[in-house]
Protein backbone atom coordinates (compact mmCIF):
# COMPACT_ATOMS: atom_id res chain seq x y z
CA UNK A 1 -10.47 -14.03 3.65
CA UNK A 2 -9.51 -12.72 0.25
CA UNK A 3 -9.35 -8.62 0.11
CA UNK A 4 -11.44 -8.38 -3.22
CA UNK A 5 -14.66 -9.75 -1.12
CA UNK A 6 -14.08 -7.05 1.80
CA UNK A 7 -13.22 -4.37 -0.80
CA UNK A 8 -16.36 -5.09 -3.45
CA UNK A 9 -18.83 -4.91 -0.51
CA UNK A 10 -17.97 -1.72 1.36
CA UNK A 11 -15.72 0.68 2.02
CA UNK A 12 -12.38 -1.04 3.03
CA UNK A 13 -9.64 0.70 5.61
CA UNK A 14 -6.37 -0.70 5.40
CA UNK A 15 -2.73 0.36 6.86
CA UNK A 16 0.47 -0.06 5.73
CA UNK A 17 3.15 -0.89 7.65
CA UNK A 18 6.63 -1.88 7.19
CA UNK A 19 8.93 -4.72 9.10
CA UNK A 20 11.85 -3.53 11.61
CA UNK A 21 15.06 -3.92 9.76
CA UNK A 22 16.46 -5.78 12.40
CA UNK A 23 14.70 -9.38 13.65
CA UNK A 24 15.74 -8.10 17.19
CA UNK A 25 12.99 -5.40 16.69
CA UNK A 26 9.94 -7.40 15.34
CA UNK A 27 9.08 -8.11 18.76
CA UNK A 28 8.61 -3.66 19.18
CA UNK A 29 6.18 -3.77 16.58
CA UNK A 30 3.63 -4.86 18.84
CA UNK A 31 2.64 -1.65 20.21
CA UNK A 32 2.03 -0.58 16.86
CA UNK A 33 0.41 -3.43 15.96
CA UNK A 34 -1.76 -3.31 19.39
CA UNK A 35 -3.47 0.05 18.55
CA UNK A 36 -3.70 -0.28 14.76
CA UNK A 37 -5.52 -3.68 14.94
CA UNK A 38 -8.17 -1.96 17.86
CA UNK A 39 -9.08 0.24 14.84
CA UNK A 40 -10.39 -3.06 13.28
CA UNK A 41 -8.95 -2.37 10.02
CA UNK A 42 -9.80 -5.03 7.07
CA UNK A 43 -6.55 -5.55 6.25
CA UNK A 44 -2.46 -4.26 7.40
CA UNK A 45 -0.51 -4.63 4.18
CA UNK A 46 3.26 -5.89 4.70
CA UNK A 47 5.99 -4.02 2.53
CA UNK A 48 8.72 -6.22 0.68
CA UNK A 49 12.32 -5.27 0.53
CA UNK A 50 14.14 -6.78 -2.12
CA UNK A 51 17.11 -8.79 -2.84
CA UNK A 52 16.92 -11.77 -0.66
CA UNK A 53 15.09 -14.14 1.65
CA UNK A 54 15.81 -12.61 4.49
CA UNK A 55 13.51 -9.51 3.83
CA UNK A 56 10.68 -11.63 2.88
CA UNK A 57 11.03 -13.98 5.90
CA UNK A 58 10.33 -10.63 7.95
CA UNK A 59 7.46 -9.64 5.51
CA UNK A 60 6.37 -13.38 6.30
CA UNK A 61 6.73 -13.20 9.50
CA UNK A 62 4.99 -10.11 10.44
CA UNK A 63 2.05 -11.45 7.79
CA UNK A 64 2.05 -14.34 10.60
CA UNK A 65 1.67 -12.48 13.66
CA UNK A 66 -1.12 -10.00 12.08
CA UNK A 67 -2.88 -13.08 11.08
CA UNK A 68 -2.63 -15.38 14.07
CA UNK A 69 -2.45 -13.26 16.75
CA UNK A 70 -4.31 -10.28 15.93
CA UNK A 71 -7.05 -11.75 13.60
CA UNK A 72 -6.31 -9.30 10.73
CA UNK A 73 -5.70 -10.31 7.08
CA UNK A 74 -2.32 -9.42 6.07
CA UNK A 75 -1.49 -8.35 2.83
CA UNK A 76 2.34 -9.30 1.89
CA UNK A 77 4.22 -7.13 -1.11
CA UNK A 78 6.30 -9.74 -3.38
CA UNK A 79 8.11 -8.30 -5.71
CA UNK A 80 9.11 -10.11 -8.85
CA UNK A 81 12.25 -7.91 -10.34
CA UNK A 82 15.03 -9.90 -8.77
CA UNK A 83 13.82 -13.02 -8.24
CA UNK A 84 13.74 -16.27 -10.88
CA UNK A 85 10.40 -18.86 -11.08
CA UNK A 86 12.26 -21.22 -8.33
CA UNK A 87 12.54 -18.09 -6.40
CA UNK A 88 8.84 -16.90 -6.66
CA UNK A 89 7.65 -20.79 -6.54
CA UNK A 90 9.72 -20.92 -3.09
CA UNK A 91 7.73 -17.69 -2.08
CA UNK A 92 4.39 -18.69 -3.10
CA UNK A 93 4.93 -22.30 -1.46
CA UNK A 94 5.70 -20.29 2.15
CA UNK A 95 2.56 -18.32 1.98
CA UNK A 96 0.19 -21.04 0.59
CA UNK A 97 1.68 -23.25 4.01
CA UNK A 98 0.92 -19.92 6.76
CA UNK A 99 -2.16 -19.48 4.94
CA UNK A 100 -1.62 -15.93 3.52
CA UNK A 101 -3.81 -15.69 0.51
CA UNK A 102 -3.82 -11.72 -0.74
CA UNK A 103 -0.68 -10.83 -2.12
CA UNK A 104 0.27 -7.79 -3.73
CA UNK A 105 2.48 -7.97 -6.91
CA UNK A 106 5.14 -5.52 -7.30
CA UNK A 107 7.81 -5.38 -10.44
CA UNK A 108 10.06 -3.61 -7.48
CA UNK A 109 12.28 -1.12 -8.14
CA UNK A 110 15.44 -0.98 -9.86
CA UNK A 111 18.28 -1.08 -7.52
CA UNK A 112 22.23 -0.96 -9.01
CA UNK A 113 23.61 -2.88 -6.29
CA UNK A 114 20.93 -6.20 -7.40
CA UNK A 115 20.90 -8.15 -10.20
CA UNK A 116 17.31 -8.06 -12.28
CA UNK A 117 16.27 -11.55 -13.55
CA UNK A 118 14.53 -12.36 -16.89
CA UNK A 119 11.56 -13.95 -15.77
CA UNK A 120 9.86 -10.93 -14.57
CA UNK A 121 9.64 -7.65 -15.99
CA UNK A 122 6.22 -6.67 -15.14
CA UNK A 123 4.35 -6.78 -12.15
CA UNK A 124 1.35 -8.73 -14.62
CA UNK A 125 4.30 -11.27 -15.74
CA UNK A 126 4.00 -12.15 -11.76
CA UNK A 127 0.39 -12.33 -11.11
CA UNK A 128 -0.03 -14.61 -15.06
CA UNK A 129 2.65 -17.30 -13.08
CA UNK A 130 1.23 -16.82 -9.63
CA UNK A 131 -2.35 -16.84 -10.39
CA UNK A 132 -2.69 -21.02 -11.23
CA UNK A 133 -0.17 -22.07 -8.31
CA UNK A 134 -2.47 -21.03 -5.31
CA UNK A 135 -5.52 -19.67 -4.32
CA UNK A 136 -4.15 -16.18 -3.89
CA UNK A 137 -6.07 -12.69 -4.08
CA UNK A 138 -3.72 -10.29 -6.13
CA UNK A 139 -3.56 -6.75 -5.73
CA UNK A 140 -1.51 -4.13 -7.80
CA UNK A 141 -0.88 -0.86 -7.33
CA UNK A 142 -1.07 2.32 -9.45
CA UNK A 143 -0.05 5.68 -9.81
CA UNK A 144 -2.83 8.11 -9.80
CA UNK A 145 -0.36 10.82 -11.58
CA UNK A 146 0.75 8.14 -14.01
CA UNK A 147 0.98 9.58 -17.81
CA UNK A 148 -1.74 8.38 -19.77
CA UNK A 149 0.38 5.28 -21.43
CA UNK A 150 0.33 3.77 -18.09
CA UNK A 151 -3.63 2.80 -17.78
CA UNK A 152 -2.41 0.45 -20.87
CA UNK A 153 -0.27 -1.42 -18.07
CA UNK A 154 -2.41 -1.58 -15.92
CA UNK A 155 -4.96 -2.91 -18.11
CA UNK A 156 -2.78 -5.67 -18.46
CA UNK A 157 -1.78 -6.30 -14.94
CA UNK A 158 -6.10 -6.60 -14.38
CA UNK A 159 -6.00 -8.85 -16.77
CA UNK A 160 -3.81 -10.65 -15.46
CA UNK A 161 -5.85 -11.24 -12.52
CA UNK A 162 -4.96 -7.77 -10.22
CA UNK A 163 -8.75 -7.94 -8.20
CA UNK A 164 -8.16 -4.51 -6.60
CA UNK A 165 -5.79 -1.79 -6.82
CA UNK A 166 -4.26 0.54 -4.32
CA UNK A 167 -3.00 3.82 -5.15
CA UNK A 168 0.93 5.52 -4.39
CA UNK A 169 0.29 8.25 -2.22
CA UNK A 170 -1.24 11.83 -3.49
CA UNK A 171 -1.75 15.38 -2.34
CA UNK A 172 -4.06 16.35 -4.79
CA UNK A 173 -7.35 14.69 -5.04
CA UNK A 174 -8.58 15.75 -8.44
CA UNK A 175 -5.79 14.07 -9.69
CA UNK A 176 -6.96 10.69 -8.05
CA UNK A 177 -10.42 11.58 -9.41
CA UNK A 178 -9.19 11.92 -13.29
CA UNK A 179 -7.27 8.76 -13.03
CA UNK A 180 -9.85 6.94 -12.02
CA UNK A 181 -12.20 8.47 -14.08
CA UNK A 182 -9.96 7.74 -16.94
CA UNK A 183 -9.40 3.85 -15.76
CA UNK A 184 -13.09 3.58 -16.12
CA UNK A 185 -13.36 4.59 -19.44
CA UNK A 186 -10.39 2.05 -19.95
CA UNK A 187 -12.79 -0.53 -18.48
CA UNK A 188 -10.72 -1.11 -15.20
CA UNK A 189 -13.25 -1.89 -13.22
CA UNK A 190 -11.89 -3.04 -9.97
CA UNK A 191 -11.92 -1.36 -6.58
CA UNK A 192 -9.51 1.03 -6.57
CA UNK A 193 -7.94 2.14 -3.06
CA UNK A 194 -6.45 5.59 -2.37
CA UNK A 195 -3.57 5.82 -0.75
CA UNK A 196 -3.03 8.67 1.86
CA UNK A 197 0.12 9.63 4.12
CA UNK A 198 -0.16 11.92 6.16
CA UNK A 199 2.65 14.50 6.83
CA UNK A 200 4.15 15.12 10.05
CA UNK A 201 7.98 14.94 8.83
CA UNK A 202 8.91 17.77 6.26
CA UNK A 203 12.25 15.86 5.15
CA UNK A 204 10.65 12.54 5.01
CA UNK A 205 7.52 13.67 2.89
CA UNK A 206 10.01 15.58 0.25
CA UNK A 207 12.05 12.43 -0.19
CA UNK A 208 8.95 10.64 -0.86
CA UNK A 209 7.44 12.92 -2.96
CA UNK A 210 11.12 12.47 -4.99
CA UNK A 211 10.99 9.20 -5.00
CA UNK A 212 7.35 8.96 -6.32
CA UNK A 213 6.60 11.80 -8.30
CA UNK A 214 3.67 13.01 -6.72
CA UNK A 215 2.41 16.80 -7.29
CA UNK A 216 3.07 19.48 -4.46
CA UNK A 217 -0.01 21.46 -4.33
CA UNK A 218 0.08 24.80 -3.40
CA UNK A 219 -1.86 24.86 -0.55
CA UNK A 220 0.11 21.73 0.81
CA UNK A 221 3.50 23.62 0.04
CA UNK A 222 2.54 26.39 2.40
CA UNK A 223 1.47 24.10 5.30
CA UNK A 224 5.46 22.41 4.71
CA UNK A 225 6.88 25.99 4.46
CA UNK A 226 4.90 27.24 7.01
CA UNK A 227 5.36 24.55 10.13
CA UNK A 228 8.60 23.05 8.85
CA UNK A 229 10.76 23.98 11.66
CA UNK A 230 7.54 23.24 14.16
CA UNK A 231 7.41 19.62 14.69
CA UNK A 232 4.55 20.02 16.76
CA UNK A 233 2.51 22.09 14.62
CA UNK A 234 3.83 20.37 11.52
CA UNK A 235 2.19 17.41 12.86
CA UNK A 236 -1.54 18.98 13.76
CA UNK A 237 -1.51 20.50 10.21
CA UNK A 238 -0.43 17.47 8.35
CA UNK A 239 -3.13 15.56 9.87
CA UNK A 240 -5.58 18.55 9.31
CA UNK A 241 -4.77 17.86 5.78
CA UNK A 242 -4.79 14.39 5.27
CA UNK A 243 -8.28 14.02 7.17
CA UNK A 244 -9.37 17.10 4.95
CA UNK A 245 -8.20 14.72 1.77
CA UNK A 246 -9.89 11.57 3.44
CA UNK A 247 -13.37 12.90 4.01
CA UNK A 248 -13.32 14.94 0.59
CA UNK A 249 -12.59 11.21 -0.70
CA UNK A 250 -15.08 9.39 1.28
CA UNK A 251 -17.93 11.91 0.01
CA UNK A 252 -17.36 11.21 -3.61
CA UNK A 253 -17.67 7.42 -2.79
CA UNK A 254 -14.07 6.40 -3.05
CA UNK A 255 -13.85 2.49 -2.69
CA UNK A 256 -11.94 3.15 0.77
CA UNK A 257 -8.79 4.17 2.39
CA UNK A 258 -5.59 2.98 2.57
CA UNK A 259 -3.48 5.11 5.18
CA UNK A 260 0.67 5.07 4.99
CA UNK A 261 1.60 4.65 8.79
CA UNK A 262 5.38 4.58 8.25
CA UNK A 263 4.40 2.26 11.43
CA UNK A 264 3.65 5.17 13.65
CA UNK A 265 0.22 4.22 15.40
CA UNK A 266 -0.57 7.93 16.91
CA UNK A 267 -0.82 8.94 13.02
CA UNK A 268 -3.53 6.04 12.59
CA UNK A 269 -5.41 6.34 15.75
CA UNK A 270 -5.76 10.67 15.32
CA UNK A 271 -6.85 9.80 11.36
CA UNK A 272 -9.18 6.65 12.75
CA UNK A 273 -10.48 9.18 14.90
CA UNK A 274 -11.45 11.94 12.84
CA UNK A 275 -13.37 9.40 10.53
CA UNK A 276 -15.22 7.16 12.67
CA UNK A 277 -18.47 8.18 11.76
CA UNK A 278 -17.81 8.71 8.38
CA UNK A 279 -16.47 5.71 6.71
């Protein structure tokens, strides 16, 4: 099933999840994968690392067991940055054979220690080669705090053929509601997806919120402040929040939900929960 029919005809909820750095440990993802897939979710997307095969044989191979054994259409991240055509065709030969059809195309990020190819500089650059080589469903993300020039790029990476988009994680909903107020008026007209983590780790969330520039609302810097040195309670706020964020999204008719698991199932489950009757 390709993700753009689920996500133009309702509501979608999605996870992410990420595979075990070690093969070893793929086997210990079931647990997570047992409870996450009894929230019939209609899709688990698969993170990418890059800089070799061996990360996207795990991505692969997790896509596989979602798919087979649980029934649930994976999405698997391919990222373009470091890879040449031979590279990507060799990817997109893999997942045509297992059957994985949604894919969603990442530029990746910049990493010192890699060497960036010239075939691919954009994320759209991927999806234009991809798109006539298989019968794939692209996705793309975006960046709900983006500055403005960025709607132009992902103008292009629609174009391109990106079906629906999923958003980097936010704190702030009127920000999400701007940008896609403003991709509108750009005529992007594809579903677009928030993206929500919650917060139960106060070291973890600030070296995400680093890494991806979101904005650190007030009322979320208190709850950090306020619980940091509480796991416990850190954890019943941060979910308090994120479900606040969730249903304040579902009631302006956001095209669904796309939760951040950092493959902890009690996180989805408690969110699941709190939303059962509402999405």
């Amino acid at each position: 099933m390709k993700i753009s029919d689920a996500c133009n005809h309702k509501k979608s909820l999605s996870f992410e999840i990420f595979p075990p750095k070690k093969d070893s440990e793929l086997k210990n993802i079931d647990a997570t994968l047992d409870v996450l897939c009894e929230l019939q979710p209609d899709f688990i997307s698969v993170t990418f690392g890059a800089g070799g095969s061996l990360n996207c044989n795990r991505t692969i191979e997790l896509a596989k067991k979602i798919k087979q054994n649980y029934h649930v259409e994976p999405v698997v991240h391919l990222t373009c940055l470091h890879y040449n055509r031979a590279e990507i065709d060799e990817f997109a030969r893999i997942l045509t054979a297992e059957g994985i059809q949604n894919v969603l195309a990442l530029r990746g990020d910049r990493n010192p220690d890699l060497t960036e190819k010239d075939d691919f500089k954009h994320a759209s650059d991927l999806i234009s080669y991809l798109k006539p080589k298989g019968d794939f469903c692209f996705l793309g993300a975006c960046y709900p705090e983006c500055h403005p020039e960025e709607i132009r790029h992902l103008k292009e990476k629609v174009n391109a053929g990106a079906e629906v988009l999923l958003s980097q994680l936010f704190f702030d909903n009127t920000q999400f509601y701007r940008f896609v107020e403003d991709c509108r008026i750009a005529d992007i007209n594809v579903p677009i997806v928030p993206g929500i983590m919650p917060v139960i780790n106060a070291a973890q969330i600030k070296r995400m919120i680093t890494m991806c520039g979101a904005s650190f609302p007030e009322r979320f810097q208190k709850i950090i402040h306020k619980f940091e040195d509480n796991k416990a309670a850190l954890f019943d706020a941060g979910m308090s929040y994120a479900l606040s964020q969730i249903i304040d999204l579902l009631a302006n008719d956001t095209d669904g939900i796309h939760l951040y698991t950092m493959n902890n199932p009690v996180v989805a489950r408690r969110i699941c929960e709190g939303i059962q009757h509402i999405i």
